[in-house]
Protein backbone atom coordinates (compact mmCIF):
# COMPACT_ATOMS: atom_id res chain seq x y z
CA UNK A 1 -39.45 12.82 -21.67
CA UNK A 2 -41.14 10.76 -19.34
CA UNK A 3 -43.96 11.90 -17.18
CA UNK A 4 -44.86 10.47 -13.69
CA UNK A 5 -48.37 10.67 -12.41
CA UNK A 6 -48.85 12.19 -8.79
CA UNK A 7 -51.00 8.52 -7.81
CA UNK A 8 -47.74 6.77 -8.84
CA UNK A 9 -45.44 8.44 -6.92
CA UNK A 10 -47.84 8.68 -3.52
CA UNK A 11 -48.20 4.95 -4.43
CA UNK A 12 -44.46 4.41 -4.18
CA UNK A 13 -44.09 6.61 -0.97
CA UNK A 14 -46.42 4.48 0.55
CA UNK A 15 -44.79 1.36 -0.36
CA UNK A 16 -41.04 2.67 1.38
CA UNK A 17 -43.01 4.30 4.70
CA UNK A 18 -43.18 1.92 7.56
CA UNK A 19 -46.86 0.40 8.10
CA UNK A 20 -46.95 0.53 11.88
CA UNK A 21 -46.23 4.24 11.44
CA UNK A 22 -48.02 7.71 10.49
CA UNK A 23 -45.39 10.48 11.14
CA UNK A 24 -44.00 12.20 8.57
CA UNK A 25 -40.50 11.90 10.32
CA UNK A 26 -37.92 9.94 8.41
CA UNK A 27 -36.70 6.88 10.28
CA UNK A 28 -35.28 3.69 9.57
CA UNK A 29 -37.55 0.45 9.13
CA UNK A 30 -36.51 -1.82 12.16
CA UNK A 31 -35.66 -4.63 9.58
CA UNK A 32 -33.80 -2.35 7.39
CA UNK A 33 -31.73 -0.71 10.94
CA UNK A 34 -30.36 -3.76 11.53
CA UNK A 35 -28.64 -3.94 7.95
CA UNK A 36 -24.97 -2.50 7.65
CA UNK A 37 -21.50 -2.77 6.57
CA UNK A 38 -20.81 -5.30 9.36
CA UNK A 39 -23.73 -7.52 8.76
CA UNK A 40 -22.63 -8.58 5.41
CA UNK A 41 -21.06 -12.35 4.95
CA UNK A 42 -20.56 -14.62 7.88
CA UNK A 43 -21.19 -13.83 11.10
CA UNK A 44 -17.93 -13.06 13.01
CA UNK A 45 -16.99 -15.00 16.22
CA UNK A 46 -15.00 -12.96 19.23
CA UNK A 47 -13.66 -15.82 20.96
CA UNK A 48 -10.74 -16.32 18.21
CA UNK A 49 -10.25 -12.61 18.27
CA UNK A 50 -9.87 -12.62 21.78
CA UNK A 51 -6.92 -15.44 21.91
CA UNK A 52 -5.42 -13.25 19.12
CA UNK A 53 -5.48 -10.11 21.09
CA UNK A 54 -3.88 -12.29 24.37
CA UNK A 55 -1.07 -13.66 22.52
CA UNK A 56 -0.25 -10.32 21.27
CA UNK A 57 -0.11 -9.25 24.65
CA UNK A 58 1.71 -11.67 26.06
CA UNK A 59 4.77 -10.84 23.60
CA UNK A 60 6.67 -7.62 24.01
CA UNK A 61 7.26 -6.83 20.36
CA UNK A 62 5.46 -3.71 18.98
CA UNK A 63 4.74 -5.68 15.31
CA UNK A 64 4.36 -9.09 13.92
CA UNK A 65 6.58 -10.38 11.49
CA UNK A 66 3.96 -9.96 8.80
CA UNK A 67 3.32 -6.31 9.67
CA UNK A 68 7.42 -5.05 9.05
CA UNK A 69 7.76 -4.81 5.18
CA UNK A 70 10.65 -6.51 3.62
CA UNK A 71 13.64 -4.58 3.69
CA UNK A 72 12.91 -2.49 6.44
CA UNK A 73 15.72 -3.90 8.17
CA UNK A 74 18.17 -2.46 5.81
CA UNK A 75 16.79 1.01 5.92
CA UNK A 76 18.75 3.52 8.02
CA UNK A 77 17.99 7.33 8.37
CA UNK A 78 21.07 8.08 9.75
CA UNK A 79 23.41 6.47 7.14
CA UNK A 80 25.37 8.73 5.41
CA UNK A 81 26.35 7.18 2.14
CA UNK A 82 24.77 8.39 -0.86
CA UNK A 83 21.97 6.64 -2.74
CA UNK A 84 23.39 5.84 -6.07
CA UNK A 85 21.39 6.78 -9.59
CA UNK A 86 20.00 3.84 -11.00
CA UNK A 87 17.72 2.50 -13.75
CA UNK A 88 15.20 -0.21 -13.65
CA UNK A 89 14.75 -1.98 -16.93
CA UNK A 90 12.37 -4.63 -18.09
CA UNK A 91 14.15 -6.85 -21.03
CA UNK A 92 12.03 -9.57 -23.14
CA UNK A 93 13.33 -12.73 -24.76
CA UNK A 94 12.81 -12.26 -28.04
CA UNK A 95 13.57 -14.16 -31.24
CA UNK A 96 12.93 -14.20 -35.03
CA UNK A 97 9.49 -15.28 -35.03
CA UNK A 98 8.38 -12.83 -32.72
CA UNK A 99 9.85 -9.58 -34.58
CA UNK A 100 9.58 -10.79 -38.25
CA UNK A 101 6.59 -13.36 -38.37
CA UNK A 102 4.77 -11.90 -35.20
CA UNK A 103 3.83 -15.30 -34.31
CA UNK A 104 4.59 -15.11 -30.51
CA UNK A 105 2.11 -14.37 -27.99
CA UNK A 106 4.57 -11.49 -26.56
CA UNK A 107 3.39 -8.46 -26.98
CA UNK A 108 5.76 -5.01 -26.09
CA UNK A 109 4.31 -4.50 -22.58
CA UNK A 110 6.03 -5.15 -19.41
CA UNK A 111 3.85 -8.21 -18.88
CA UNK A 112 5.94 -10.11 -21.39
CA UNK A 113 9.18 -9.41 -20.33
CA UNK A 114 10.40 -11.87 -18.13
CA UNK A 115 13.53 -10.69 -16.59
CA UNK A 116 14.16 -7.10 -14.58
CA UNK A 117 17.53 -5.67 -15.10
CA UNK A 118 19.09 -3.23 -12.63
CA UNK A 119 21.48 -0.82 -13.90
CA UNK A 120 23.29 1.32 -10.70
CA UNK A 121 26.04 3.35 -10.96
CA UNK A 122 28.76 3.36 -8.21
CA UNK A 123 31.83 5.44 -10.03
CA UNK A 124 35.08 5.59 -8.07
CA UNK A 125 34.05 2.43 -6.78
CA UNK A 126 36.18 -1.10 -7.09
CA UNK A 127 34.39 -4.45 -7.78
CA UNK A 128 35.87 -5.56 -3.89
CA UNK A 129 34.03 -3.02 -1.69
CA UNK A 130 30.52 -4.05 -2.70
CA UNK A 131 28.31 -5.49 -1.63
CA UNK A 132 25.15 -6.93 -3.09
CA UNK A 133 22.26 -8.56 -1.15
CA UNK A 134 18.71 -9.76 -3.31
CA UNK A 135 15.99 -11.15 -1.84
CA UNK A 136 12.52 -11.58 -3.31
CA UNK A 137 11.15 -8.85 -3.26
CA UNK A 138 14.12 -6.34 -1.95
CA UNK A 139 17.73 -5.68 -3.37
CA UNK A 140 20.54 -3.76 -1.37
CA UNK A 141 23.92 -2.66 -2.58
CA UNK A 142 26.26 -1.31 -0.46
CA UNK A 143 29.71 0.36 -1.01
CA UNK A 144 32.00 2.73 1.30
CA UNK A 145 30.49 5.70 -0.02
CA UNK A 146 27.22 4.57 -1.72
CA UNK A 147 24.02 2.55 0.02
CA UNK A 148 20.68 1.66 -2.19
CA UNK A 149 17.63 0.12 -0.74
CA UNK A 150 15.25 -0.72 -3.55
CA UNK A 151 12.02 -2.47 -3.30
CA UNK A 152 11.51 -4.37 -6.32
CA UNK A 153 8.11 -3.83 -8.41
CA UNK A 154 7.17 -7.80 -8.77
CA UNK A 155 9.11 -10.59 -6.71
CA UNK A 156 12.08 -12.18 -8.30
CA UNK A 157 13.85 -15.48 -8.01
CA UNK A 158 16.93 -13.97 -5.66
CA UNK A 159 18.54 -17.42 -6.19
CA UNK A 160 19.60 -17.64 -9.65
CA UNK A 161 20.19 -13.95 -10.36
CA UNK A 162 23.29 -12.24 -12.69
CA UNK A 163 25.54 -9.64 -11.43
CA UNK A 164 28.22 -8.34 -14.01
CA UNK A 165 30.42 -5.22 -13.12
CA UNK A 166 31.66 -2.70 -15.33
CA UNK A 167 34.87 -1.39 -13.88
CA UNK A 168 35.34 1.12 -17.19
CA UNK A 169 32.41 2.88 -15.64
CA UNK A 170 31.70 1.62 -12.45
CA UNK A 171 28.35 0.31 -13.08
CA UNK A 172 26.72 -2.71 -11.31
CA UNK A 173 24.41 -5.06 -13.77
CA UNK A 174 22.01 -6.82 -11.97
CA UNK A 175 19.78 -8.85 -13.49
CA UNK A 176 16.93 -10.97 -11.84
CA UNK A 177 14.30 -13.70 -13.36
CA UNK A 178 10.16 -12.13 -12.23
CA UNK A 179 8.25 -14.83 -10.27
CA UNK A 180 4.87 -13.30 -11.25
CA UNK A 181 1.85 -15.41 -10.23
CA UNK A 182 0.42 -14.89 -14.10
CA UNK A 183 3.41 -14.91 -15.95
CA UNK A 184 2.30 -18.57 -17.62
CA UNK A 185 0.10 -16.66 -19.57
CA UNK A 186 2.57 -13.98 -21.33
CA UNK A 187 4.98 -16.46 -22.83
């Protein structure tokens, strides 16, 4: 247990009170009242802000391109078809040396798997009515009675994906190469 003398702690009361003055009131030092959120890094110029703000004005759209995430487009409220059950699956190369001699540097997380499959099923459904749409970071499948809007969980190369359809039970296979910025590292 540590004990504090009285002198110490006056000592240390005087130190934080301002000098210029004697009330017992608490109030800010003028140095320290100038100190905030706002005041740290550089110091912010208006004029940009203001040609921002004009530009914006000038245009009669509500949002920016970069404000409307990807996929909202697809998205419809009033859209009737049913969203089809699916599973999201994250499947690993792996080979010999990696299950038997453990010499790989892939370990059985998510981060090593390279590839994310996506299993939907669409039964009393035929290969011609639908419709598949992958971009990278959204995927939409679309059939006369089924509609699924998924945002994907890492972006994907939407160029050089799989699709493979099971008519037996009217399951869609799609499966995408991850473009994740650290994937270099997971082998």
């Amino acid at each position: 247990m540590m004990t504090h003398s009285s002198n110490g702690l006056l000592a240390l009361a005087d130190l934080l009170k301002p000098q210029n003055e004697e009330s017992d009131e608490d109030e800010p030092v003028a140095g320290v009242a100038k100190l905030g959120p706002a005041s740290i890094g550089l110091p912010s110029q208006n004029k940009p802000k203001q040609k921002q703000e004009s530009s914006k004005k000038d245009s009669k759209d509500i949002w920016d391109a970069e404000e409307v995430p990807e996929g909202a487009e697809y998205e419809d409220l009033n859209d009737p078809r049913i969203k089809p059950e699916y599973d999201m699956i994250f499947q690993q190369d792996v080979s010999s040396e990696d299950i038997f001699l453990q010499m790989g540097s892939k370990t059985p997380t998510s981060a090593s798997c390279p590839f994310l499959k996506i299993k939907i099923n669409l039964p009393d459904t035929k290969y011609a009515e639908v419709e598949l749409d992958v971009t990278e970071k959204f995927l939409d499948c679309r059939s006369p009675k089924y509609k699924l809007g998924l945002h994907l969980p890492h972006p994907v190369d939407s160029k050089n994906g799989k699709a493979q359809w099971d008519s037996e039970n009217g399951v869609l296979t799609v499966t995408l190469k991850m473009n994740r910025e650290y994937d270099f590292l997971n082998g």
